[in-house]
N, C-alpha and C. Protein backbone atom coordinates (compact mmCIF):
# COMPACT_ATOMS: atom_id res chain seq x y z
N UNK A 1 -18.35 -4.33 -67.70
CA UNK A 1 -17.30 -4.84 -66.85
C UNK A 1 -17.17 -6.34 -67.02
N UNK A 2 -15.85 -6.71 -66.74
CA UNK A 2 -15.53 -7.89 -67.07
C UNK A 2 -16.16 -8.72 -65.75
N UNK A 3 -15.93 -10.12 -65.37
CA UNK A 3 -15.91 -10.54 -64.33
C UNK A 3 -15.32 -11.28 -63.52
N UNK A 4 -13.82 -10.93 -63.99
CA UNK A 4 -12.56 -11.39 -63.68
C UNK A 4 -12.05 -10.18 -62.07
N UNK A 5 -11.42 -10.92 -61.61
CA UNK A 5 -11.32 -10.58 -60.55
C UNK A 5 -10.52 -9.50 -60.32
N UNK A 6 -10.19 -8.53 -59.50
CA UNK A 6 -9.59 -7.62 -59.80
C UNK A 6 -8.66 -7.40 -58.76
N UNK A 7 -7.16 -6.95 -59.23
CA UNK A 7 -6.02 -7.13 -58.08
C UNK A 7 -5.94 -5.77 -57.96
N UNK A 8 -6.09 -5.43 -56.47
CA UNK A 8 -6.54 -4.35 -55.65
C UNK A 8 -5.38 -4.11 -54.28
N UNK A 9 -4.49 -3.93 -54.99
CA UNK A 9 -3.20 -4.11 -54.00
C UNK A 9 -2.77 -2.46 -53.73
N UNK A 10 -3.14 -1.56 -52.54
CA UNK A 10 -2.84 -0.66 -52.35
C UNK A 10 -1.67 0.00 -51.91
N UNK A 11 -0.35 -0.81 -52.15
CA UNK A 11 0.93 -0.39 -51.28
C UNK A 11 0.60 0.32 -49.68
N UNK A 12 -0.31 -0.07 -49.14
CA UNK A 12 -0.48 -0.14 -47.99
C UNK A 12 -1.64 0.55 -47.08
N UNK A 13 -2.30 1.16 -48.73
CA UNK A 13 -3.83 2.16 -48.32
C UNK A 13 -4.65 0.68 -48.78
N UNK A 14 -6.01 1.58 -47.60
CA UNK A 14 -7.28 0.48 -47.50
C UNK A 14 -7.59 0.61 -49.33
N UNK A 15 -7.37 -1.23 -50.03
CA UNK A 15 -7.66 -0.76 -50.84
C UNK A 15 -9.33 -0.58 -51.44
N UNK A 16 -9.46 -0.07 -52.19
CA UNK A 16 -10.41 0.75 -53.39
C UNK A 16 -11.48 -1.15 -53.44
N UNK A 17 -12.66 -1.39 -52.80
CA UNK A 17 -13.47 -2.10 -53.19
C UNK A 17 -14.54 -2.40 -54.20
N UNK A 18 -14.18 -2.72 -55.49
CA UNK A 18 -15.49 -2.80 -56.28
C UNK A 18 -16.81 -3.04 -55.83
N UNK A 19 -17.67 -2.81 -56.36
CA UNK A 19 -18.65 -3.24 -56.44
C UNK A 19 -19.13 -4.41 -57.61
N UNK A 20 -18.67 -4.97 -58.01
CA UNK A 20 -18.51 -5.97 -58.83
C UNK A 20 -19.71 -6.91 -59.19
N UNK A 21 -20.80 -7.39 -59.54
CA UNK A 21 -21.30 -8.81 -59.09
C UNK A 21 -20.52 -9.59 -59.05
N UNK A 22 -21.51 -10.45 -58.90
CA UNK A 22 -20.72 -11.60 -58.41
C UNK A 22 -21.04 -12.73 -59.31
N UNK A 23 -19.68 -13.21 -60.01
CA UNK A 23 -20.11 -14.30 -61.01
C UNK A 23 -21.11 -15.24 -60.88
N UNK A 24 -22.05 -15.30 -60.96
CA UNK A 24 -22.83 -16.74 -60.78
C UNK A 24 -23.13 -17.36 -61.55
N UNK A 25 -23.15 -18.89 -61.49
CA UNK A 25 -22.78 -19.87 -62.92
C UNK A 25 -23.98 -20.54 -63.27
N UNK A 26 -25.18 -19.89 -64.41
CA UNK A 26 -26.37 -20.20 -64.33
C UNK A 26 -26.82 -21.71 -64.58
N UNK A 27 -26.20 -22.81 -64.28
CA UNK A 27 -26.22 -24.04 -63.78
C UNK A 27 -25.92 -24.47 -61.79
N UNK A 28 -26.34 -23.09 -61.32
CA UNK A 28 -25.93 -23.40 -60.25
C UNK A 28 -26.93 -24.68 -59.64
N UNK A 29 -26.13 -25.37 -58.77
CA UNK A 29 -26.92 -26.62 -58.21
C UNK A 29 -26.28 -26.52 -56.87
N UNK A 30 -27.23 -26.78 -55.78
CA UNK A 30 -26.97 -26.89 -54.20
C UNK A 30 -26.11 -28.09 -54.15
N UNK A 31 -24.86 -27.60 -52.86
CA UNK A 31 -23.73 -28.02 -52.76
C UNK A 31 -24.06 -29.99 -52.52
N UNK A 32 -25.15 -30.19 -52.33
CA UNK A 32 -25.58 -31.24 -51.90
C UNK A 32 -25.70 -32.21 -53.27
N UNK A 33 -26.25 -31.65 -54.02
CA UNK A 33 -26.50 -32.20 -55.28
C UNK A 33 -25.55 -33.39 -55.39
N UNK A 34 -24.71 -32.43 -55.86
CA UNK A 34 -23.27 -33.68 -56.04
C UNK A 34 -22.19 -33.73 -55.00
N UNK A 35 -22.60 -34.04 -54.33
CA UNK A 35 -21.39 -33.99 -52.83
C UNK A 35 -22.11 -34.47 -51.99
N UNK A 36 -21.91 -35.58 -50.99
CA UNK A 36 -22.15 -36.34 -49.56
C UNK A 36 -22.05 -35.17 -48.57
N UNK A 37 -22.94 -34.39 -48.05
CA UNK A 37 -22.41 -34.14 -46.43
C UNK A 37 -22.32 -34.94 -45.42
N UNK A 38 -21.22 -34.92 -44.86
CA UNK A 38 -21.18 -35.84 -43.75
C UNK A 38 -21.12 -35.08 -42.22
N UNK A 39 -21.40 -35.39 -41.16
CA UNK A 39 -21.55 -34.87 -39.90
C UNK A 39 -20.53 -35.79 -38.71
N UNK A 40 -19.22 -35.11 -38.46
CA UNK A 40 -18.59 -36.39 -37.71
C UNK A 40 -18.07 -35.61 -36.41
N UNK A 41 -17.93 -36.22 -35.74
CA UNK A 41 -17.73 -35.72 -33.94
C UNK A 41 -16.45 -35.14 -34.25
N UNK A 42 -16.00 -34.10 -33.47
CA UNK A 42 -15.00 -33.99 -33.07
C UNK A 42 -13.33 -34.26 -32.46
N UNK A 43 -12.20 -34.62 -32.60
CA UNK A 43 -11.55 -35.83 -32.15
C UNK A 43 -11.97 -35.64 -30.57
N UNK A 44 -12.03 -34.74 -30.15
CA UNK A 44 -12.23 -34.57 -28.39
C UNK A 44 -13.37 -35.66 -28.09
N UNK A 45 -14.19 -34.98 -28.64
CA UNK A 45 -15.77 -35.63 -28.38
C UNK A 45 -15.74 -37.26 -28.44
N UNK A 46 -14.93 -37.97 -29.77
CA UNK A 46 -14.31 -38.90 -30.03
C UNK A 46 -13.36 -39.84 -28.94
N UNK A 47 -12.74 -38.69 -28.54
CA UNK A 47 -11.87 -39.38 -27.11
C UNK A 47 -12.72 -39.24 -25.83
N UNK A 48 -13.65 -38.35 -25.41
CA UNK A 48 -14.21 -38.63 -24.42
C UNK A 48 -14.99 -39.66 -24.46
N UNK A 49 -15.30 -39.87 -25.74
CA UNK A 49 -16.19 -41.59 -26.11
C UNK A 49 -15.51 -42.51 -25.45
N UNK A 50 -14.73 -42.57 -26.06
CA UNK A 50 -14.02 -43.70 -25.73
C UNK A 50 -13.28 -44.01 -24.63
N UNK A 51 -13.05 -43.04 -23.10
CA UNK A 51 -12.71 -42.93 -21.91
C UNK A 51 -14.56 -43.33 -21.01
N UNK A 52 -14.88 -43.11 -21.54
CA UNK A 52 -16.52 -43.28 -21.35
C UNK A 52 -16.80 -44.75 -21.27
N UNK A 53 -16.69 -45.42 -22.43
CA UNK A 53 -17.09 -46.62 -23.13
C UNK A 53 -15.99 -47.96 -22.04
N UNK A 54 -14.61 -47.29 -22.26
CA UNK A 54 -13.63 -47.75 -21.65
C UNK A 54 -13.97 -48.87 -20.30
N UNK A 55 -13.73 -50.18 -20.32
CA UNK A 55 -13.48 -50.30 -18.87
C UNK A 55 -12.55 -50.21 -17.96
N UNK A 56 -13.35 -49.70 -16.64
CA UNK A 56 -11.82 -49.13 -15.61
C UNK A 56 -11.67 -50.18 -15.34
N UNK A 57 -9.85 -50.29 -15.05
CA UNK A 57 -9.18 -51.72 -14.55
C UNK A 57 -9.29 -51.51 -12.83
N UNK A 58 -9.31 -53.14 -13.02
CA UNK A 58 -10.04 -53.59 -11.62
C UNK A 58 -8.74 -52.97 -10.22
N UNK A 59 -8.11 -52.74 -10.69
CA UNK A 59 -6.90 -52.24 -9.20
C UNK A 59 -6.55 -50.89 -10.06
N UNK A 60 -5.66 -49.87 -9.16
CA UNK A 60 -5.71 -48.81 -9.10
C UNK A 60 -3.64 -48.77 -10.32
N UNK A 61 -3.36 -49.73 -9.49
CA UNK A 61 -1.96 -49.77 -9.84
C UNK A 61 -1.26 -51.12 -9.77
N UNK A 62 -0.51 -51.49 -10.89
CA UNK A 62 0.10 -52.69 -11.28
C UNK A 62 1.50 -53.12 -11.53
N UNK A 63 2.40 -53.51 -10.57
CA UNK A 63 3.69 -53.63 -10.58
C UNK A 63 4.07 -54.89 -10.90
N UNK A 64 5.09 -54.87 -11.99
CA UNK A 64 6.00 -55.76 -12.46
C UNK A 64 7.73 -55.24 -12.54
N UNK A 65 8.05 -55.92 -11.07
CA UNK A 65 9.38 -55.64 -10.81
C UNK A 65 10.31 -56.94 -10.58
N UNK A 66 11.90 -56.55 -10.61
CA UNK A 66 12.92 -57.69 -10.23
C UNK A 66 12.84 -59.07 -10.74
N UNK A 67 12.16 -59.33 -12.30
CA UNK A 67 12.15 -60.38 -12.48
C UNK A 67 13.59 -60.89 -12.69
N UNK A 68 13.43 -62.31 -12.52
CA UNK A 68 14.37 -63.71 -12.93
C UNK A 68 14.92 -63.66 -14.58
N UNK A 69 15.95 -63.35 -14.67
CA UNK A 69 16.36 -63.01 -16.10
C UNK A 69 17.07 -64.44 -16.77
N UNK A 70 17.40 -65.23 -15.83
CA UNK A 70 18.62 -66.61 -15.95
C UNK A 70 18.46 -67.09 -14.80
N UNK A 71 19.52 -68.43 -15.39
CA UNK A 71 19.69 -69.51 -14.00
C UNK A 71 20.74 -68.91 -13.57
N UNK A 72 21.61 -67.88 -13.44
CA UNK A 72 22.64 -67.70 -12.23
C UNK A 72 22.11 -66.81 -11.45
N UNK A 73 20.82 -66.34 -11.41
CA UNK A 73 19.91 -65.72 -10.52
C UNK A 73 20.17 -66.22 -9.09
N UNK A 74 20.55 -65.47 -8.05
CA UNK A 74 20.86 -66.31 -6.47
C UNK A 74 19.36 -66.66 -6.35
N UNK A 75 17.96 -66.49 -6.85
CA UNK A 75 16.66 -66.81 -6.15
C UNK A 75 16.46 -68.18 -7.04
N UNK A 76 17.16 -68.34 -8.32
CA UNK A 76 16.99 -69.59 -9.37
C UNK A 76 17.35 -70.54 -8.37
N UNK A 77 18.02 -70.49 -7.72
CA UNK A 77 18.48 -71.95 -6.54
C UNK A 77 17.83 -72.23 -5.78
N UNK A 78 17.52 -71.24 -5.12
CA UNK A 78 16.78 -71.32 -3.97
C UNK A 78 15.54 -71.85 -4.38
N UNK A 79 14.69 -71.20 -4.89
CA UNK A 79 13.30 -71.59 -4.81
C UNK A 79 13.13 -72.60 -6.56
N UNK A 80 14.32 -72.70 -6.67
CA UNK A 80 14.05 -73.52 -8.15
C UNK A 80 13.12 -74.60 -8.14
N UNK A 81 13.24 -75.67 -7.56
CA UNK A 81 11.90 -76.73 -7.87
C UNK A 81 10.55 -76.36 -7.61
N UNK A 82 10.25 -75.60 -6.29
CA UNK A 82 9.02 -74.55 -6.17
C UNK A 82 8.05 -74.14 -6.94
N UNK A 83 9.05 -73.03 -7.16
CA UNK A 83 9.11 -72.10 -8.62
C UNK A 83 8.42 -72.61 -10.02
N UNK A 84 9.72 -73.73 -10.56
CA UNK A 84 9.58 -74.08 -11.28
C UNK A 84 8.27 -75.10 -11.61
N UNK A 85 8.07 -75.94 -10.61
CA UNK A 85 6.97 -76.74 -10.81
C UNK A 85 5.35 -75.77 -10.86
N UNK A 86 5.27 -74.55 -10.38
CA UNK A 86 4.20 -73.59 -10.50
C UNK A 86 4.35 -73.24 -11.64
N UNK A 87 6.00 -72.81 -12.33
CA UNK A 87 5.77 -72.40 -13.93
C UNK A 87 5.63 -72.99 -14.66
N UNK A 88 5.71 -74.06 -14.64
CA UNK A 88 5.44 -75.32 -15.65
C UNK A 88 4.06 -75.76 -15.72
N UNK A 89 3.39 -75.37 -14.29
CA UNK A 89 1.92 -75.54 -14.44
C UNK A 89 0.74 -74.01 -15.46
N UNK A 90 1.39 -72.97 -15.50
CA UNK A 90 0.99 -72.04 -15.95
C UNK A 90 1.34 -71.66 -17.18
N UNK A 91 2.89 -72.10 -17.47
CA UNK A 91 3.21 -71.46 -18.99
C UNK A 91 3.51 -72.61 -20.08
N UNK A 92 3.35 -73.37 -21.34
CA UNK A 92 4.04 -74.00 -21.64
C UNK A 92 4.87 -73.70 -22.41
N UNK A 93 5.95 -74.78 -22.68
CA UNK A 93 7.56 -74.77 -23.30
C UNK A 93 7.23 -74.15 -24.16
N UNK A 94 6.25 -73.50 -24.83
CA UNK A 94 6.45 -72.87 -26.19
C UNK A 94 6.21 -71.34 -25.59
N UNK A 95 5.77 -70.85 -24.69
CA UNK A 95 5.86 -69.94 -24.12
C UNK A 95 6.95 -69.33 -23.84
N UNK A 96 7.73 -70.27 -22.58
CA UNK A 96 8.96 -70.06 -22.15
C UNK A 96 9.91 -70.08 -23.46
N UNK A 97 10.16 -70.34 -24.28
CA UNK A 97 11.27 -70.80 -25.42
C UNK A 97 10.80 -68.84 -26.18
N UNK A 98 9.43 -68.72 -26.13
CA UNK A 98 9.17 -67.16 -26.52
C UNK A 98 10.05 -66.48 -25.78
N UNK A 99 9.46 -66.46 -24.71
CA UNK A 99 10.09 -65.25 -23.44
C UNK A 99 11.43 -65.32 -23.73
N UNK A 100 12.10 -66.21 -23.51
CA UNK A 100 13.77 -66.55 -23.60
C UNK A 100 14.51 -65.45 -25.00
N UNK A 101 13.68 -66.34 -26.23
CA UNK A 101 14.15 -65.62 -27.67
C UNK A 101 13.85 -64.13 -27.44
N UNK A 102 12.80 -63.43 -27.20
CA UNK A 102 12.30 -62.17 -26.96
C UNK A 102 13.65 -61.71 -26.22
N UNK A 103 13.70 -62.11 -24.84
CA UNK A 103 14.77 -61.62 -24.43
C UNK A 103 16.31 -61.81 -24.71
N UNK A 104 16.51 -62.65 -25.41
CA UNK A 104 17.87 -62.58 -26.14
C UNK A 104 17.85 -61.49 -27.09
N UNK A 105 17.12 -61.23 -28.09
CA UNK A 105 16.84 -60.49 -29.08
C UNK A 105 16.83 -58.98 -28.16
N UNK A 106 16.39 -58.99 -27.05
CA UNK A 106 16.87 -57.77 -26.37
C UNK A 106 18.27 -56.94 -26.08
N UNK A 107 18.46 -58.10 -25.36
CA UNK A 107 19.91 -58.16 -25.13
C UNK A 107 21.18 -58.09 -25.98
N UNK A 108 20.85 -58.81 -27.63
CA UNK A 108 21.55 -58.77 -28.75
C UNK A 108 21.54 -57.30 -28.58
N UNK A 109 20.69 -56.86 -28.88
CA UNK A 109 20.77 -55.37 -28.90
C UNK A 109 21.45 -54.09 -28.72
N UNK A 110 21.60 -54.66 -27.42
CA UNK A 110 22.26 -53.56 -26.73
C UNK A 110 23.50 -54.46 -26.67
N UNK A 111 24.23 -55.37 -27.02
CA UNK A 111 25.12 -55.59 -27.23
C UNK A 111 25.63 -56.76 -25.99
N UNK A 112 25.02 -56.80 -25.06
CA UNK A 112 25.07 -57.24 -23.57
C UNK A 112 24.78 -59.16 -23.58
N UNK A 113 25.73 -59.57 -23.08
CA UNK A 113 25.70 -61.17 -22.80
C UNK A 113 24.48 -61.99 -22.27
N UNK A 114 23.47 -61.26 -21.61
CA UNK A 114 22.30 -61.31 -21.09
C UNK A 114 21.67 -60.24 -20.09
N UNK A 115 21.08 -61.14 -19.38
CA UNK A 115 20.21 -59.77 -18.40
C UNK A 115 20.85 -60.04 -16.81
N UNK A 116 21.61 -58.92 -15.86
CA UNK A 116 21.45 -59.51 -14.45
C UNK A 116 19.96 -58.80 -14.09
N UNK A 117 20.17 -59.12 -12.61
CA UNK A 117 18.97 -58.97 -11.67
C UNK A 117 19.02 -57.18 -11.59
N UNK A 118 18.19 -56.99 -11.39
CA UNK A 118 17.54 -55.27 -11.15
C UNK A 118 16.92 -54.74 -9.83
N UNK A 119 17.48 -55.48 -8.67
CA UNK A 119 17.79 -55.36 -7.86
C UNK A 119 16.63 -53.70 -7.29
N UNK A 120 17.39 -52.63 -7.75
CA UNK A 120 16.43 -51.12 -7.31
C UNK A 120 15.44 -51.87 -7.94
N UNK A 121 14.88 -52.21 -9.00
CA UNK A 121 13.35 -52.25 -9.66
C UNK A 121 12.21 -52.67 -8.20
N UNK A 122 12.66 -53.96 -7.15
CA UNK A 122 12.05 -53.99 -6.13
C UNK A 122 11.61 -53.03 -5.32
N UNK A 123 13.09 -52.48 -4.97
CA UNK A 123 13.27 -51.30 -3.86
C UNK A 123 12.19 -49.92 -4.92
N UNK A 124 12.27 -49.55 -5.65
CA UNK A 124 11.45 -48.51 -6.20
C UNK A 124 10.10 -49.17 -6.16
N UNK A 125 9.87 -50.13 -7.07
CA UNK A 125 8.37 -50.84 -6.54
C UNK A 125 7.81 -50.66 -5.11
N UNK A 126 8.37 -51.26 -4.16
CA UNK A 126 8.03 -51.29 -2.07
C UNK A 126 7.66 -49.86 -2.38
N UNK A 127 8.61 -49.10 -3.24
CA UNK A 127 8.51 -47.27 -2.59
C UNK A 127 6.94 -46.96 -3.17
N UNK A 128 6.63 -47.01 -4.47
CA UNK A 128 5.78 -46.88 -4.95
C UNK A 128 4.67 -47.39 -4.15
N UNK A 129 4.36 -48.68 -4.26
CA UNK A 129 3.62 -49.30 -3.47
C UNK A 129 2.97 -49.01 -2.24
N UNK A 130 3.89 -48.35 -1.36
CA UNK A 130 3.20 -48.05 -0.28
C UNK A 130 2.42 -47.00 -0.41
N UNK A 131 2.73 -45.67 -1.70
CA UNK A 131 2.15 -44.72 -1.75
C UNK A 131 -0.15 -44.93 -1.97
N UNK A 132 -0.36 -46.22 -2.42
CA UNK A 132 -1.32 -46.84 -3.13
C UNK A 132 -2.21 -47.88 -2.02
N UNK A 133 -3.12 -48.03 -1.35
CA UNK A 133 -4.12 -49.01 -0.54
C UNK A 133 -3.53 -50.33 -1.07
N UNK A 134 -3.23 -51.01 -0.53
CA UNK A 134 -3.26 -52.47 -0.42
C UNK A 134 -4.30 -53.31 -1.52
N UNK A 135 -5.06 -52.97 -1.20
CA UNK A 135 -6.50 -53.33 -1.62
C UNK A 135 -6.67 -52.90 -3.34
N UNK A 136 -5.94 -52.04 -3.72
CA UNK A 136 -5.94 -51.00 -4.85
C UNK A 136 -4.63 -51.39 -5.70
N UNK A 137 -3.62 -51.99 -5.28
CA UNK A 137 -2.65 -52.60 -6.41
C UNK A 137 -2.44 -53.80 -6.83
N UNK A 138 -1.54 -54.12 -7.41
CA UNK A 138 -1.46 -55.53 -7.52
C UNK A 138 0.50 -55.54 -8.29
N UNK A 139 0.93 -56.22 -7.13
CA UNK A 139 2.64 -56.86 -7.49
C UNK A 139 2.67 -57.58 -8.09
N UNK A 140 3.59 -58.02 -8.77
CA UNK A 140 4.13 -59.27 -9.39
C UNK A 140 5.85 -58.87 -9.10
N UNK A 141 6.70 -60.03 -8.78
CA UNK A 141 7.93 -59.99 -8.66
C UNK A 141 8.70 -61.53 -9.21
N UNK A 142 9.87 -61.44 -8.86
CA UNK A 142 10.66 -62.40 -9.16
C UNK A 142 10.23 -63.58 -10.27
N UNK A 143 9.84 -65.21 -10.30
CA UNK A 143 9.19 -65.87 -11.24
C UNK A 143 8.24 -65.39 -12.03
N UNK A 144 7.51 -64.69 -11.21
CA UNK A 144 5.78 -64.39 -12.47
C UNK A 144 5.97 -63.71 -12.63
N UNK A 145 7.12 -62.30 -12.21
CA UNK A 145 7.34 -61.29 -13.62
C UNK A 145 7.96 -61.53 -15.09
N UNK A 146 6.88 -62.06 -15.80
CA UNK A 146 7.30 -62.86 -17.07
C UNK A 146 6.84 -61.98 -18.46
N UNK A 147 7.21 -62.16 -18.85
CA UNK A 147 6.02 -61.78 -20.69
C UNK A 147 5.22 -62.04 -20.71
N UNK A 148 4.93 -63.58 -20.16
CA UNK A 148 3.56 -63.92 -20.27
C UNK A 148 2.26 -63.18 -19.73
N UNK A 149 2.92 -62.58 -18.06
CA UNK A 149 2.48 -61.85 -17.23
C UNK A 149 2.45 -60.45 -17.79
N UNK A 150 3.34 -60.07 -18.61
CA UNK A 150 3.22 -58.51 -18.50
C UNK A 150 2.06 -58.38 -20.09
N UNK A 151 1.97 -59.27 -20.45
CA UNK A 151 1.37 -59.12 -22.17
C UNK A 151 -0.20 -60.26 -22.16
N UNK A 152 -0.45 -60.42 -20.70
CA UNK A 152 -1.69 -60.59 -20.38
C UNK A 152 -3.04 -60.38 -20.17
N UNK A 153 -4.11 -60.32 -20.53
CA UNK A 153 -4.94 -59.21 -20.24
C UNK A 153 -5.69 -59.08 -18.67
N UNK A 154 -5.53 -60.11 -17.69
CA UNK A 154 -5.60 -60.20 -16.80
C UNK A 154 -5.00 -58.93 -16.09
């Protein structure tokens, strides 16, 4: 007998099993020989690592709502020197000149002259918010909802 394999195709009966040996290639060498085994976790096992390893953030929940998009903002007047003299202490001009371009480049986008105010973003925030301990979130609104703020690791 040869030791070529044999096509055993029964049009739909159990087919007919040789008894065949089985080629074996008298240079056989353990799969190890020439081949690395490697032993690697699971992706699960992998992700529970790393939810493990993870540090939990210090508040439960983090809102960034109703920011200041422009100066025809009705809160840009009001609290403008305020405001402004706190942002000038926290961000500098090369910051702000970011945020600005970022958000033009947004706005190009969608085709739109700039950004108004978002007005619900507050009102949904308060809603949210109350669902969460005091103690357990953390707001940001109007001025310090910035880029700087949202792309912080704080």
């Amino acid at each position: 007998m040869d030791n070529k394999p044999k096509d055993n195709r029964g049009g739909g009966l159990i087919p007919e099993i040789d008894n065949l040996p089985l080629a074996i290639n008298s240079n056989y060498q353990p799969l190890f020989v020439n081949h690395e085994i490697v032993n690697l976790p699971s992706a699960s096992t992998i992700a529970i690592q790393r939810q493990e390893l993870r540090k939990k953030a210090p508040k439960a929940l983090a809102i960034l709502a109703d920011p200041v998009y422009s100066n025809t903002d009705e809160r840009f007047n009001r609290t403008r020197n305020k405001q402004l003299n706190k942002q000038k202490n926290q961000q500098d001009s090369l910051g702000i000149e970011l945020e600005r371009s970022a958000l033009k480049r947004s706005a190009d986008t969608f085709n739109r002259q700039g950004w108004g105010r978002l007005p619900g973003t507050r009102k949904e925030a308060d809603t949210i918010l109350k669902l969460v301990p005091k103690e357990n979130s953390l707001e940001v609104f109007d001025f310090e909802a910035n880029y700087n703020w949202a792309t912080s690791s704080a």
